[in-house]
N, C-alpha and C. Protein backbone atom coordinates (compact mmCIF):
# COMPACT_ATOMS: atom_id res chain seq x y z
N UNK A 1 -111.17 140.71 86.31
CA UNK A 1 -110.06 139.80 86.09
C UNK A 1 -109.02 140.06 87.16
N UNK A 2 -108.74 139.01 87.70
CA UNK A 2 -107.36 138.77 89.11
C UNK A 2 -106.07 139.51 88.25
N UNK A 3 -105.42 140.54 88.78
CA UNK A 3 -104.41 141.35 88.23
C UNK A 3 -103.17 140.55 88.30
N UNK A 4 -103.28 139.13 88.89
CA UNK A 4 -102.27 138.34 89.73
C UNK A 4 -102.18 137.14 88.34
N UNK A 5 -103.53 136.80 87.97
CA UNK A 5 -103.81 135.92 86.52
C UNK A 5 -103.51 136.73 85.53
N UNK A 6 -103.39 137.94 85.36
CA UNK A 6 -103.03 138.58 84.38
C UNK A 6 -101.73 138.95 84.11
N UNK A 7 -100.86 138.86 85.51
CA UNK A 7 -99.53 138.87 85.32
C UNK A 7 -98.74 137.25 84.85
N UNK A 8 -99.65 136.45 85.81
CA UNK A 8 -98.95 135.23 84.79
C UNK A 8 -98.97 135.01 83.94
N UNK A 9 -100.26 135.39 83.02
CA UNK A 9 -100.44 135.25 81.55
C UNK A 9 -99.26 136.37 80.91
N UNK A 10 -98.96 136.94 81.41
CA UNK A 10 -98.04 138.13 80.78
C UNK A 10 -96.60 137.16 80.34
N UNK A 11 -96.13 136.75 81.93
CA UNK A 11 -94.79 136.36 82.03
C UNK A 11 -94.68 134.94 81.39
N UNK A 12 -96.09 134.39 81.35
CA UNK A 12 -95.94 132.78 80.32
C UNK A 12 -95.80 133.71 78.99
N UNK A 13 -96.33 134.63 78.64
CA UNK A 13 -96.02 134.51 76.96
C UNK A 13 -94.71 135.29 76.61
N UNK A 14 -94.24 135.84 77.52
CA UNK A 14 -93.15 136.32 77.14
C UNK A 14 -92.14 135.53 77.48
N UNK A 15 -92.01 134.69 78.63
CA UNK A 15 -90.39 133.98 79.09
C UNK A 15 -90.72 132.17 78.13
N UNK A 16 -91.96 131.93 77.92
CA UNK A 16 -92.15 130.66 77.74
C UNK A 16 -92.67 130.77 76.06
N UNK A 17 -91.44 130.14 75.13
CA UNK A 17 -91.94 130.03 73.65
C UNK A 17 -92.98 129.09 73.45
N UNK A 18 -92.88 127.83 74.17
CA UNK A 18 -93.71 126.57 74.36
C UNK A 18 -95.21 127.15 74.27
N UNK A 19 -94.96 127.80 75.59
CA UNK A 19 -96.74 128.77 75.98
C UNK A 19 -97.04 129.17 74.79
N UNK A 20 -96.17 130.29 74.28
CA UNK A 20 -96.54 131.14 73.45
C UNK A 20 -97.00 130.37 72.32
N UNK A 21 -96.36 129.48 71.84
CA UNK A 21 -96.66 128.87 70.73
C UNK A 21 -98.24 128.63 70.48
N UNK A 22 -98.38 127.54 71.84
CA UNK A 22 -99.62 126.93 72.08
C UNK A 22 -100.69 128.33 72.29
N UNK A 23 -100.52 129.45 72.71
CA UNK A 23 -101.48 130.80 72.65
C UNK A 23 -102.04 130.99 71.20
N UNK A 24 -100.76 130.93 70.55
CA UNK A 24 -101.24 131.09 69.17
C UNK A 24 -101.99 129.94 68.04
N UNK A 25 -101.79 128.77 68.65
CA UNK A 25 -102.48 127.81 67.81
C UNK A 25 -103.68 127.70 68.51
N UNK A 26 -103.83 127.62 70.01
CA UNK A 26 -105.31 127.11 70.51
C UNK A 26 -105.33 128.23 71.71
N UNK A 27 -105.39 129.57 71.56
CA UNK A 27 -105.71 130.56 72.70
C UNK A 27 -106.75 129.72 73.63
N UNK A 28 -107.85 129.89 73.27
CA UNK A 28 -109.07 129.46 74.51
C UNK A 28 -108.08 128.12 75.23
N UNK A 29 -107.68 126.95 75.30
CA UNK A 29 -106.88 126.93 76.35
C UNK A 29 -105.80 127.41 76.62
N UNK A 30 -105.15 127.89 76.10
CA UNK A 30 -103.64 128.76 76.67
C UNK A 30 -104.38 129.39 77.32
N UNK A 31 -105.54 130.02 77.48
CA UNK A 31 -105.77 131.15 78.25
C UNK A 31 -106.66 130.38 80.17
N UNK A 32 -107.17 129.13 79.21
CA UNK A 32 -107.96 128.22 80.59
C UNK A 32 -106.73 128.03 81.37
N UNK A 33 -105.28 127.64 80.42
CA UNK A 33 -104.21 126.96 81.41
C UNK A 33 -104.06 127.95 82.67
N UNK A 34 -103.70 129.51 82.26
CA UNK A 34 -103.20 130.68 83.28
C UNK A 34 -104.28 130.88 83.85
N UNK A 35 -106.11 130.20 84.04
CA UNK A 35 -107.06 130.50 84.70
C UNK A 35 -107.64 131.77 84.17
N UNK A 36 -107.62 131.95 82.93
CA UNK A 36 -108.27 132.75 82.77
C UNK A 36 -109.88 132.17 82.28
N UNK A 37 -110.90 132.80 82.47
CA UNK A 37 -112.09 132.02 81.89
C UNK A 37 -112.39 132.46 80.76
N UNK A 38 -112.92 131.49 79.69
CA UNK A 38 -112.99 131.86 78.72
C UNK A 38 -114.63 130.94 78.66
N UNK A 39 -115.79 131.78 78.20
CA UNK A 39 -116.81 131.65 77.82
C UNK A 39 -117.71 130.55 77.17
N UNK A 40 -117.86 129.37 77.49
CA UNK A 40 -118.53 128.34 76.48
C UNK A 40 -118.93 128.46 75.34
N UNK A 41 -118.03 128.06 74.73
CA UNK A 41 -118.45 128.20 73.65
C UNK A 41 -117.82 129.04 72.60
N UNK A 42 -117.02 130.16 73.08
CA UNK A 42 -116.44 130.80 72.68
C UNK A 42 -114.85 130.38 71.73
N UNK A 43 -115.06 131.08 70.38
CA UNK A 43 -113.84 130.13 69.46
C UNK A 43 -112.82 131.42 69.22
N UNK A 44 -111.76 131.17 69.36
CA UNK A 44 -111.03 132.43 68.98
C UNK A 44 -109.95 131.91 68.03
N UNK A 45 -109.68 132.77 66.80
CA UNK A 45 -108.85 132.34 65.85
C UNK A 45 -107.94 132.12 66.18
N UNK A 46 -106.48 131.27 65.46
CA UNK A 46 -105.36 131.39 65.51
C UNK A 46 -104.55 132.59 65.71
N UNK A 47 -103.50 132.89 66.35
CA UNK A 47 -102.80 133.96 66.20
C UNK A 47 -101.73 133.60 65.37
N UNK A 48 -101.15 134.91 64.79
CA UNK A 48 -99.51 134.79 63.96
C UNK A 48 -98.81 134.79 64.92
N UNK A 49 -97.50 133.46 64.90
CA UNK A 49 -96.75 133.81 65.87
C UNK A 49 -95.74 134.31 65.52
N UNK A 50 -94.94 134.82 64.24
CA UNK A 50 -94.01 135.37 64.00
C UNK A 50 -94.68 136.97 64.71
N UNK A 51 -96.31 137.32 64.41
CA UNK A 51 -96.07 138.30 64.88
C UNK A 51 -96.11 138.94 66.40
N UNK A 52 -96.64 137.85 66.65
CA UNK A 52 -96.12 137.73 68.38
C UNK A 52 -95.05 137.33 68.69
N UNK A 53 -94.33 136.85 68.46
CA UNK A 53 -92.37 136.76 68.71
C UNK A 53 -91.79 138.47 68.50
N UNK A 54 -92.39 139.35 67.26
CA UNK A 54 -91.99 140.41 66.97
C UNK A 54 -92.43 140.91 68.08
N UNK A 55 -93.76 141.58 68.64
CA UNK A 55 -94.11 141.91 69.94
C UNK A 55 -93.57 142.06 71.41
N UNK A 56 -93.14 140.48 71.82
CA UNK A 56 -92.11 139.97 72.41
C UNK A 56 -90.76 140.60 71.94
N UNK A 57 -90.26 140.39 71.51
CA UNK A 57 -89.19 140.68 70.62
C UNK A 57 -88.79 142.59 71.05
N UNK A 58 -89.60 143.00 70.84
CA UNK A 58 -89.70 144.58 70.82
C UNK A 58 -90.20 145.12 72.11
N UNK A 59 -90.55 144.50 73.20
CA UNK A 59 -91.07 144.66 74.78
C UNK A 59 -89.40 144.11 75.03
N UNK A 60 -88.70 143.13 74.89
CA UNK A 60 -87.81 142.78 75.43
C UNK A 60 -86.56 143.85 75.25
N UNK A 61 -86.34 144.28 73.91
CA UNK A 61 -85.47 145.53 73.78
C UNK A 61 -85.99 146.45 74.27
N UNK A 62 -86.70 146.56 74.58
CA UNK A 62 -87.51 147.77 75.71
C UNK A 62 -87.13 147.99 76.84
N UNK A 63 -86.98 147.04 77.41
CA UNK A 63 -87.29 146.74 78.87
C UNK A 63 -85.91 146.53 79.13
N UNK A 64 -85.58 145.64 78.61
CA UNK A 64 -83.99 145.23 78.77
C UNK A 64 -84.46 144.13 80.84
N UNK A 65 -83.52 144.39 81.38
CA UNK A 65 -83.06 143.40 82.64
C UNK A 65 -84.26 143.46 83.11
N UNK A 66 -85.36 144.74 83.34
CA UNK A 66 -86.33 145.24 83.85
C UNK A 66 -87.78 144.37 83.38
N UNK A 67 -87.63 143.62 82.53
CA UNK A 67 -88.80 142.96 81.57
C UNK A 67 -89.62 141.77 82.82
N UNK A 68 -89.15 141.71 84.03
CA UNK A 68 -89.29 140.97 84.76
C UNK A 68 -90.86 142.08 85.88
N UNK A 69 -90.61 143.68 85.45
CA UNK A 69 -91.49 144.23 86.24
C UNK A 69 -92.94 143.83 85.32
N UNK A 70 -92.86 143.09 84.76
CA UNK A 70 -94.02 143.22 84.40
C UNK A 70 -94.83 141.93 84.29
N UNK A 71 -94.17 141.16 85.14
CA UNK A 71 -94.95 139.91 85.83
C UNK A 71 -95.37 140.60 87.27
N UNK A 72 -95.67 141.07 87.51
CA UNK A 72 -96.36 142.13 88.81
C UNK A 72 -97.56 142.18 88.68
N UNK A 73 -98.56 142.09 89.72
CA UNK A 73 -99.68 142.45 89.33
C UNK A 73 -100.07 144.23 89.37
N UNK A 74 -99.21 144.72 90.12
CA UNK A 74 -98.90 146.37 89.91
C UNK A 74 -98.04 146.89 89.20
N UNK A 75 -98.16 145.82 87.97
CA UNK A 75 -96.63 146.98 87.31
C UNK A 75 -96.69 148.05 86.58
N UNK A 76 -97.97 148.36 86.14
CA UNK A 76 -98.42 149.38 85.50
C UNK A 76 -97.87 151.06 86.31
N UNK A 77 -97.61 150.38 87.78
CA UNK A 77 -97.61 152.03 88.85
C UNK A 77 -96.33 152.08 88.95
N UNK A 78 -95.25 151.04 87.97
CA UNK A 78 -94.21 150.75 88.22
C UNK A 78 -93.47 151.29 86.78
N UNK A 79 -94.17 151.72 86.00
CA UNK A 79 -93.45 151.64 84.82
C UNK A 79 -94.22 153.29 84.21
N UNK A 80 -93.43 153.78 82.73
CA UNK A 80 -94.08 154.96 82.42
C UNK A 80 -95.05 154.91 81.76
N UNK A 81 -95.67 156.11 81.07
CA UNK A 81 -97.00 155.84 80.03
C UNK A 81 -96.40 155.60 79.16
N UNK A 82 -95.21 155.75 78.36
CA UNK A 82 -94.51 155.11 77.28
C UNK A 82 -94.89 153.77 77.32
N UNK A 83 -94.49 153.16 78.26
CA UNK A 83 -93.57 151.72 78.72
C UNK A 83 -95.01 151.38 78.47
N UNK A 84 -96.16 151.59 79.05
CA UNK A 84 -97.28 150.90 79.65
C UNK A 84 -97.93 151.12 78.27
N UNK A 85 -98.02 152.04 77.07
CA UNK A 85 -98.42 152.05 75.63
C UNK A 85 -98.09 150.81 75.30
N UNK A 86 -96.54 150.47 75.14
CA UNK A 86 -95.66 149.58 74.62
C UNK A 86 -96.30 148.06 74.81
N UNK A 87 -96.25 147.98 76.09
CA UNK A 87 -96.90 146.80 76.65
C UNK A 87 -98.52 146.72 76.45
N UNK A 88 -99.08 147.43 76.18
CA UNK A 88 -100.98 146.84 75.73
C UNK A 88 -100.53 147.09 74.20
N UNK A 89 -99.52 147.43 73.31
CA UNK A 89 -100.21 147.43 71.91
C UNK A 89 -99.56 145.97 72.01
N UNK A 90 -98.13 145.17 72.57
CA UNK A 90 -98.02 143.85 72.56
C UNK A 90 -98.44 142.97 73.09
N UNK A 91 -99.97 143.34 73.64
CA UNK A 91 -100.67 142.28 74.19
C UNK A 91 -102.58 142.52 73.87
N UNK A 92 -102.37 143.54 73.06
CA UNK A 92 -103.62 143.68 72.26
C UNK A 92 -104.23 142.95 70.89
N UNK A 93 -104.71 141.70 71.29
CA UNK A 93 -105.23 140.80 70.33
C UNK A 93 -106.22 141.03 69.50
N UNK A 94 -106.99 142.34 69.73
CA UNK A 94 -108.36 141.96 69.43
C UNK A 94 -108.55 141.91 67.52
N UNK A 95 -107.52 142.84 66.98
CA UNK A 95 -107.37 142.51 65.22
C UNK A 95 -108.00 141.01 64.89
N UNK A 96 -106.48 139.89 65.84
CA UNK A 96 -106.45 139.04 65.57
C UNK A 96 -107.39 137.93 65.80
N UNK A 97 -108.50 138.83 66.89
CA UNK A 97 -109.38 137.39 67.54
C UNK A 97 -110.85 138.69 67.02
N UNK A 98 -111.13 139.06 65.62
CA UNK A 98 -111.72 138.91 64.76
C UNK A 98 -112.72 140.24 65.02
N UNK A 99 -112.76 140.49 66.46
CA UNK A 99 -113.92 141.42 67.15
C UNK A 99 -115.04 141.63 66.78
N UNK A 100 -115.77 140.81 66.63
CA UNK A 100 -117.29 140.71 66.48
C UNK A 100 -117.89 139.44 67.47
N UNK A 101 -118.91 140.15 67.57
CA UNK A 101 -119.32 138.78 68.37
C UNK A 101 -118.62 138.20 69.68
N UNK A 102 -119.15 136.65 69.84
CA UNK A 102 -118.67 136.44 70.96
C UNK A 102 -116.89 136.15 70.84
N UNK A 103 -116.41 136.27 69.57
CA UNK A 103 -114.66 136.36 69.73
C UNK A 103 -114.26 137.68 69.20
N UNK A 104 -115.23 138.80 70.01
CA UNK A 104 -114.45 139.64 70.34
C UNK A 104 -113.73 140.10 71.94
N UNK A 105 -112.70 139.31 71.49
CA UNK A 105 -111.83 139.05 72.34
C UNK A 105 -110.46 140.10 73.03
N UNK A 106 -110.07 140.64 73.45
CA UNK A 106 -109.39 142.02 73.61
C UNK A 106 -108.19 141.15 74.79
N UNK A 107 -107.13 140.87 74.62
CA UNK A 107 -106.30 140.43 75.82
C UNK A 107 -105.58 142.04 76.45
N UNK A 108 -106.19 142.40 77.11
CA UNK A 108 -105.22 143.84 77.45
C UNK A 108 -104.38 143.73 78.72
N UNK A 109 -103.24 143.66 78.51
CA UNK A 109 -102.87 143.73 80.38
C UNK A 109 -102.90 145.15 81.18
N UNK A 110 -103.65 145.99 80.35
CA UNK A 110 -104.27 147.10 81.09
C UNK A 110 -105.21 146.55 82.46
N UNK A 111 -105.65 145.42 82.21
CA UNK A 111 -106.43 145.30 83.50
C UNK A 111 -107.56 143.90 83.32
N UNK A 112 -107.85 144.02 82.07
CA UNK A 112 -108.61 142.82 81.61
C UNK A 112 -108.44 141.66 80.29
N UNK A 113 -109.51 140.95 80.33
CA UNK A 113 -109.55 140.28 79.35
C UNK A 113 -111.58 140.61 78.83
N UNK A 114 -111.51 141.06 77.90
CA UNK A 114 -112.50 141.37 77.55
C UNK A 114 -113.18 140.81 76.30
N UNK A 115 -114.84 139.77 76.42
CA UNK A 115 -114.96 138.93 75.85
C UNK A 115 -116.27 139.68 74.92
């Protein structure tokens, strides 16, 4: 996965509610929109978005002015192992996209998207 597609997908779900919204009702395209590929065929559940606003929500008091390093495609070498925990448990889907099968789905901005 392009570390460059993975930062946009980062900075659409965090600066853009619109995005986010649409991530959580129909992921497989929210995820085609940022170029990510997603598998034929492949169905991935709805997400909660209250609990992705909380996620968001709790990366942003985090980060504070700095929440911007992490539309980078290196921001991981930019930030601590705290910071970088913080950021994959709020972008770790896989509970929600069921993990079995072909929607086991893992959004990590550790580095991939894993199907």
């Amino acid at each position: 996965m392009d570390a460059k597609v993975l930062a946009e997908f980062r900075k659409r779900v965090i600066e853009d509610a619109g995005y986010r919204k649409k991530f959580c009702d129909d992921p497989v395209t929210a995820l085609k929109d940022v170029g990510i590929d997603v598998p034929q065929g492949t169905t991935i559940p709805k997400l909660n978005q209250k609990e992705l606003d909380d996620r968001i929500s709790n990366l942003r008091t985090q980060f504070g002015a700095k929440i911007g390093t992490l539309y980078t495609a290196d921001f991981s070498k930019k930030i601590s192992a705290g910071q970088l925990d913080l950021v994959n448990k709020a972008f770790n889907f896989g509970a929600a996209f069921g993990g079995i099968g072909p929607v086991a789905a893992r959004a990590s901005v550790a580095g991939t998207v894993q199907w």
